[in-house]
C-alpha atoms as a PDB file:
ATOM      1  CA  UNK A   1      77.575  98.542 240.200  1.00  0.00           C
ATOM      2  CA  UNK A   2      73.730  98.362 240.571  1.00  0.00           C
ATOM      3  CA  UNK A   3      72.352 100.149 243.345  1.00  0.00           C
ATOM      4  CA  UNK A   4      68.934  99.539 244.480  1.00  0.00           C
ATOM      5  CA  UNK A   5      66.533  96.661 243.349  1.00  0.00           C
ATOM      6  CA  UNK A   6      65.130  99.211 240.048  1.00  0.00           C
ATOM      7  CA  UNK A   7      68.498  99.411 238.622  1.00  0.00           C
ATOM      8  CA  UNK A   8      68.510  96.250 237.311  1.00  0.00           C
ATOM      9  CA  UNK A   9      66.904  96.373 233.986  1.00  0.00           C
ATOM     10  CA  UNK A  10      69.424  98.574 231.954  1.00  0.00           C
ATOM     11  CA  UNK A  11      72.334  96.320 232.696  1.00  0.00           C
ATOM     12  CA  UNK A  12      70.190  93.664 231.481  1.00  0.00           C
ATOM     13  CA  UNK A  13      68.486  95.307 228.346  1.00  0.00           C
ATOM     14  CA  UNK A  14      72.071  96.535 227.307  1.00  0.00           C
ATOM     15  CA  UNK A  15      74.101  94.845 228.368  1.00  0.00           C
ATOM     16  CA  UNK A  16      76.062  91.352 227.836  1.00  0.00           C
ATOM     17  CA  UNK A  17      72.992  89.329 229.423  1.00  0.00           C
ATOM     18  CA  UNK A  18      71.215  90.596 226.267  1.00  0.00           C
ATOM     19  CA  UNK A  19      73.784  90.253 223.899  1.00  0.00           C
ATOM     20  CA  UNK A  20      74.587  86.539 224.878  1.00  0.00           C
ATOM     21  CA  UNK A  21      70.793  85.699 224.641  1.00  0.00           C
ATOM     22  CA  UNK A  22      70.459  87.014 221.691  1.00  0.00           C
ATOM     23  CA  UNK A  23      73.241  85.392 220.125  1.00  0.00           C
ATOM     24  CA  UNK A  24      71.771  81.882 222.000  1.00  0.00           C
ATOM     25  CA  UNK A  25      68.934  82.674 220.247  1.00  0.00           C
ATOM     26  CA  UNK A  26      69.968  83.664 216.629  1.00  0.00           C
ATOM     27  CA  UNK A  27      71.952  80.249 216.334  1.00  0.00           C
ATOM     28  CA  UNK A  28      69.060  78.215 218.252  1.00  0.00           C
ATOM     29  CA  UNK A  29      66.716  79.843 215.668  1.00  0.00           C
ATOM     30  CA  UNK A  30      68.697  79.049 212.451  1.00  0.00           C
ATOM     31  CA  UNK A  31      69.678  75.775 213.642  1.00  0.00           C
ATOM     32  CA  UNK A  32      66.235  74.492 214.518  1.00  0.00           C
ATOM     33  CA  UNK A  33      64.518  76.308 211.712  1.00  0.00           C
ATOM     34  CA  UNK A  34      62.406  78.356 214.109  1.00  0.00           C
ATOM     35  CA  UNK A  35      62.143  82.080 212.510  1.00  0.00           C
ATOM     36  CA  UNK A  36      60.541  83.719 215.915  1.00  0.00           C
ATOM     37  CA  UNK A  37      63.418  83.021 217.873  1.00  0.00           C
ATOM     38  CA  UNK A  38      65.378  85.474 214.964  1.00  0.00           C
ATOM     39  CA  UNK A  39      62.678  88.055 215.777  1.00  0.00           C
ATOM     40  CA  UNK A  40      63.204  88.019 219.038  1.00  0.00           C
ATOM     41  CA  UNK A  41      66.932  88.325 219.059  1.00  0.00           C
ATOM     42  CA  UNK A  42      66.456  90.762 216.790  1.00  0.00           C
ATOM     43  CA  UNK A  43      64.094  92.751 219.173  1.00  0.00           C
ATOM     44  CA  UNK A  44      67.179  92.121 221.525  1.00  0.00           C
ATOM     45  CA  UNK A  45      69.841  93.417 219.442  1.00  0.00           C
ATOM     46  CA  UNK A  46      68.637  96.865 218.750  1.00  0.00           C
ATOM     47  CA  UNK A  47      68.945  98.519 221.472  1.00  0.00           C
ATOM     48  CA  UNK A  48      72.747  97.558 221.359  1.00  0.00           C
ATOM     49  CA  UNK A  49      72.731  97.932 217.967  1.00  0.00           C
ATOM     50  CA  UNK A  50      71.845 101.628 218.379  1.00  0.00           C
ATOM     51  CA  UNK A  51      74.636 101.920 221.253  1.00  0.00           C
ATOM     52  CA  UNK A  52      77.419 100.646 219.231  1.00  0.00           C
ATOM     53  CA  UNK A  53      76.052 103.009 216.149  1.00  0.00           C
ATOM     54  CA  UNK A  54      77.762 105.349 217.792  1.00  0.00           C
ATOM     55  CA  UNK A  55      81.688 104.131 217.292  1.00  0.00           C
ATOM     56  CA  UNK A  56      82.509 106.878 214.468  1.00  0.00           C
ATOM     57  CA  UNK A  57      84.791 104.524 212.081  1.00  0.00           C
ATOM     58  CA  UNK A  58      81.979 101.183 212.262  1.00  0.00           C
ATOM     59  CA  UNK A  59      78.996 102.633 213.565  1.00  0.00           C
ATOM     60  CA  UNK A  60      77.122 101.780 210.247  1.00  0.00           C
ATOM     61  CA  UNK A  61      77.120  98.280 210.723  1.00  0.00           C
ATOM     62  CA  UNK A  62      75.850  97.778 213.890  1.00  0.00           C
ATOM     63  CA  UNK A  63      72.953  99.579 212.497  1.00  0.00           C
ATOM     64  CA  UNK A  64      72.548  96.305 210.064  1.00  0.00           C
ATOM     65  CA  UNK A  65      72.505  93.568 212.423  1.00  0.00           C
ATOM     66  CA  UNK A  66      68.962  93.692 213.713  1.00  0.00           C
ATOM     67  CA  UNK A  67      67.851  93.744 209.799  1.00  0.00           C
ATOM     68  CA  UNK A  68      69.565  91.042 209.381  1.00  0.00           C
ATOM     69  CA  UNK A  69      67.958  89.157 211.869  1.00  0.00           C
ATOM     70  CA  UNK A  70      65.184  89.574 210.390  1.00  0.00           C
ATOM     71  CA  UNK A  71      66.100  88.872 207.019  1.00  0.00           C
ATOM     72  CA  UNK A  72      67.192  85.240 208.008  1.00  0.00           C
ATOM     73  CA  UNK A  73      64.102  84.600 210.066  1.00  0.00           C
ATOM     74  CA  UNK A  74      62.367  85.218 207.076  1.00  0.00           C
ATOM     75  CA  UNK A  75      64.789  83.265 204.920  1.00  0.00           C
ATOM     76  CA  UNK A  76      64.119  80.396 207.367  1.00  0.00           C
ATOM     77  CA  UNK A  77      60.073  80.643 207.082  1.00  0.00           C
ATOM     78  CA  UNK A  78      61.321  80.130 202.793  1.00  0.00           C
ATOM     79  CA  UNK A  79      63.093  77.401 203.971  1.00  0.00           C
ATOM     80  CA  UNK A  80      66.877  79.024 203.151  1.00  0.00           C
ATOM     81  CA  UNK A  81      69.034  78.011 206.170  1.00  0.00           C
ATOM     82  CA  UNK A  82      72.480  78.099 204.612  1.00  0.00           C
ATOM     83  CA  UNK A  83      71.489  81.474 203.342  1.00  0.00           C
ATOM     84  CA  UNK A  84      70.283  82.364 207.215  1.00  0.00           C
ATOM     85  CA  UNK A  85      73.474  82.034 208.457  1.00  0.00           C
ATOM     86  CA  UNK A  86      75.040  84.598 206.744  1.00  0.00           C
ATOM     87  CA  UNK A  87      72.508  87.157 207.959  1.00  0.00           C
ATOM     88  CA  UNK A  88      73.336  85.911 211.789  1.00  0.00           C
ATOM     89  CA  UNK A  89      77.010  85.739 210.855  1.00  0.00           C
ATOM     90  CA  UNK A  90      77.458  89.577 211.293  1.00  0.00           C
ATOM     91  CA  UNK A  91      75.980  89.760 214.276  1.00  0.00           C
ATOM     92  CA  UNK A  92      78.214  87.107 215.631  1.00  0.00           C
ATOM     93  CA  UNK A  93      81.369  89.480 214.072  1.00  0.00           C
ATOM     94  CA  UNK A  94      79.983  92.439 215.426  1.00  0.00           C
ATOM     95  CA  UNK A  95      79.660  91.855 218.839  1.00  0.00           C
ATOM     96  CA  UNK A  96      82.712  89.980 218.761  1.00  0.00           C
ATOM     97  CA  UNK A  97      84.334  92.936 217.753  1.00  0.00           C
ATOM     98  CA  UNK A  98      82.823  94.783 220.903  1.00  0.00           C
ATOM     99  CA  UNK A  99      83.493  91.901 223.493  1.00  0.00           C
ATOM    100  CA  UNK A 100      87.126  91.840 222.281  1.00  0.00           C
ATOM    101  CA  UNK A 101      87.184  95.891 222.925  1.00  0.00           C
ATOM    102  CA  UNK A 102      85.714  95.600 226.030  1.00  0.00           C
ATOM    103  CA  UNK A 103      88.028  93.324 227.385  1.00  0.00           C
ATOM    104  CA  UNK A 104      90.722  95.148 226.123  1.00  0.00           C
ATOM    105  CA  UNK A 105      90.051  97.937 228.297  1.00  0.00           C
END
């Protein structure tokens, strides 16, 4: 529970306010062709990323999906939006994979 008016800002940096605007963004970006909106999921996603780096059997992969991001906002700018949407893809199955272990707790 936040306490005071400051504590606001980690729960929305880390947590699923981030997440779901990043994964708004990611599909917006592909979908319209728009390669900044990639970046800036991307700048979203790696603070998460970092936090979920930490699960010892998956942790590697998390570490890929803010690359990956990036990769498809540059495959947009070449004008490659099927290939795009496989670099969003994992991000999509990745924090999937977390929002499905979260609510299993």
């Amino acid at each position: 529970m936040i306490n005071s008016m400051g504590d606001w800002w980690p729960a929305a940096l880390f947590g699923w306010p981030a997440i779901m605007l990043a994964i708004g963004l990611s599909i917006a970006g592909v979908y319209r062709k728009i390669p900044w909106l990639l970046v800036v999921a991307a700048i979203l996603t790696a603070p998460i990323s970092f936090y979920v780096a930490g699960s010892p059997k998956y942790g590697w992969l998390a570490l890929l999906m803010a690359p990956m991001l990036i990769v498809g906002a540059v495959l947009i700018k070449y004008r490659r939006p099927r290939i795009a949407w496989y670099c969003v893809a994992p991000f999509v199955a990745v924090t999937g994979w977390l929002a499905i272990l979260v609510a299993g707790q």
